[in-house]
Protein backbone atom coordinates (compact mmCIF):
# COMPACT_ATOMS: atom_id res chain seq x y z
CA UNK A 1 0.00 0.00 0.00
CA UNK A 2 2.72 2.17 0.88
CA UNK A 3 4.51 1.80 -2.80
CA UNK A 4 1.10 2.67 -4.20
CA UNK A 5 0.94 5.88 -2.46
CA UNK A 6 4.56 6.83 -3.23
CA UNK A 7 3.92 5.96 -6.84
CA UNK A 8 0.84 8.08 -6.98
CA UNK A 9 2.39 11.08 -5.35
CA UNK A 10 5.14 11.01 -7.34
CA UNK A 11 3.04 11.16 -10.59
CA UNK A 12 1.05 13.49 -9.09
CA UNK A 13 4.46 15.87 -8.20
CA UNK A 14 5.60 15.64 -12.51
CA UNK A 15 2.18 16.45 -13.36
CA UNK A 16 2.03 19.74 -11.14
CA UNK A 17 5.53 20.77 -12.20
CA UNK A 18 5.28 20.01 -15.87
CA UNK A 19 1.92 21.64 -15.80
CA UNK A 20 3.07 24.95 -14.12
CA UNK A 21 5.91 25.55 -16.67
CA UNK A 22 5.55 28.11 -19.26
CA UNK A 23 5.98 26.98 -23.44
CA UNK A 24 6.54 29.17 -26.08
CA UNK A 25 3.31 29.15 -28.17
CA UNK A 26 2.98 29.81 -31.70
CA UNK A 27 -0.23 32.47 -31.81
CA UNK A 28 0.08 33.11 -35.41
CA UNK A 29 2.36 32.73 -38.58
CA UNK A 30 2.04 33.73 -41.54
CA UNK A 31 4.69 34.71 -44.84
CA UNK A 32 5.22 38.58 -42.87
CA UNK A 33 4.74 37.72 -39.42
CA UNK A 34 5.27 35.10 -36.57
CA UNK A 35 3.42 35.89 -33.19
CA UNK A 36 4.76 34.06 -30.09
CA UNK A 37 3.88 34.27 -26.58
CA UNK A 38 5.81 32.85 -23.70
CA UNK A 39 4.38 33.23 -20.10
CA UNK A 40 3.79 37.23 -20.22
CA UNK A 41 6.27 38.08 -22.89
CA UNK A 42 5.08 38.25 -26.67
CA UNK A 43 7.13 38.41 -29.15
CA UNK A 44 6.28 39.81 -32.65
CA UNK A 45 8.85 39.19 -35.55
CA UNK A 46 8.18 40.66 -38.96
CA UNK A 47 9.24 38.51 -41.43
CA UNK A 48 10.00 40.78 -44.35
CA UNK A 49 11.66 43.59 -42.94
CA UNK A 50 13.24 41.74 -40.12
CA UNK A 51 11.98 43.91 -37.07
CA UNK A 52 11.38 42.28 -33.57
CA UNK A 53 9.32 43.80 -30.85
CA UNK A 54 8.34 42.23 -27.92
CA UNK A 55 5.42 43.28 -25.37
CA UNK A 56 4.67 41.92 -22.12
CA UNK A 57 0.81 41.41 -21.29
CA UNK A 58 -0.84 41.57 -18.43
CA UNK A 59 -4.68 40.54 -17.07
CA UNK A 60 -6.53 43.37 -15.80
CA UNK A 61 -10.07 43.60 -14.26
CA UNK A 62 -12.63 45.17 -16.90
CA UNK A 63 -13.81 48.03 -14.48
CA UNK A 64 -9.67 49.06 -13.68
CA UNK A 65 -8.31 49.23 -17.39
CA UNK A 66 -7.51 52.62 -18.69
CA UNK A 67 -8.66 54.08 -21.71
CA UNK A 68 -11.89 50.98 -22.09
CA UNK A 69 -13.17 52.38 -25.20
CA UNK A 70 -9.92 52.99 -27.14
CA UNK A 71 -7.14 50.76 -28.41
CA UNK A 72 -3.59 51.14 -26.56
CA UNK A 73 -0.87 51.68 -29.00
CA UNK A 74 2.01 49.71 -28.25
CA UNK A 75 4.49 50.04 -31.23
CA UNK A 76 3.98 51.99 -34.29
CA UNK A 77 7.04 51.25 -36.44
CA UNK A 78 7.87 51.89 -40.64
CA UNK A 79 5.90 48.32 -41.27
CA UNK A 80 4.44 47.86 -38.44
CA UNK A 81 1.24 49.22 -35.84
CA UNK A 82 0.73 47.07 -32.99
CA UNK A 83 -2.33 47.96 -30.91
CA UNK A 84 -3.81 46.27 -27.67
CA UNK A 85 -7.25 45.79 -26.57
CA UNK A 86 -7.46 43.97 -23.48
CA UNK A 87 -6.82 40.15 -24.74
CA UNK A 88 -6.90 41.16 -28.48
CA UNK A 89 -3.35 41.92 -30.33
CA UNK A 90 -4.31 43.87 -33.76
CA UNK A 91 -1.03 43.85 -35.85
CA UNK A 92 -1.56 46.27 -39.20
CA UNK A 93 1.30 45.48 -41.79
CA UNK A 94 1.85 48.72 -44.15
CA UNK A 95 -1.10 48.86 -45.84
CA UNK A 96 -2.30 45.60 -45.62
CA UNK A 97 -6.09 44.45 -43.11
CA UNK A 98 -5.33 44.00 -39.63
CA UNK A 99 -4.59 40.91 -38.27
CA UNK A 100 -6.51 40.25 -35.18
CA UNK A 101 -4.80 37.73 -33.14
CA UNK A 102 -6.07 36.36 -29.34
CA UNK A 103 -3.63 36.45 -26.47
């Protein structure tokens, strides 16, 4: 009974610390841009022009963001406008539609 226990808290101990660890994600790729997000930090490479900018996120409550009704800017570069709106990312390549991308 014992080495039942020990085996099941054992498995149990992986599972929490694999679980808790943060992985790089993939949000979205395309031929300009590749959106990544690990933990709080996201990283936004444009393909093309070769230009990395990286954000960190963070959760905030609804009734204690600033500015509710209007995007934030975050980087406005030659190629590239990155706004935030709460969990939304809207990247805007020269010319090109926004991309709207989920954090």
């Amino acid at each position: 009974m014992k080495r039942v226990l020990i085996v099941v808290a054992l498995l149990l101990v992986v599972v929490l610390v694999t679980g808790c660890c943060y992985q790089k994600r993939t949000l979205y790729q395309s031929e300009k841009i590749l959106v990544e997000r690990d933990g709080s930090l996201v990283t936004i490479t444009d393909l093309i022009g070769g230009e990395e900018h990286e954000i960190r996120v963070a959760r905030q409550r609804i009734g204690q963001a600033e500015g509710q009704a209007s995007a934030r800017m975050v980087v406005s570069g030659e190629r590239l406008k990155i706004q935030a709106v709460y969990n939304l990312l809207i990247v805007t390549i020269g010319d090109d539609d926004p991309i709207y991308i989920r954090l």
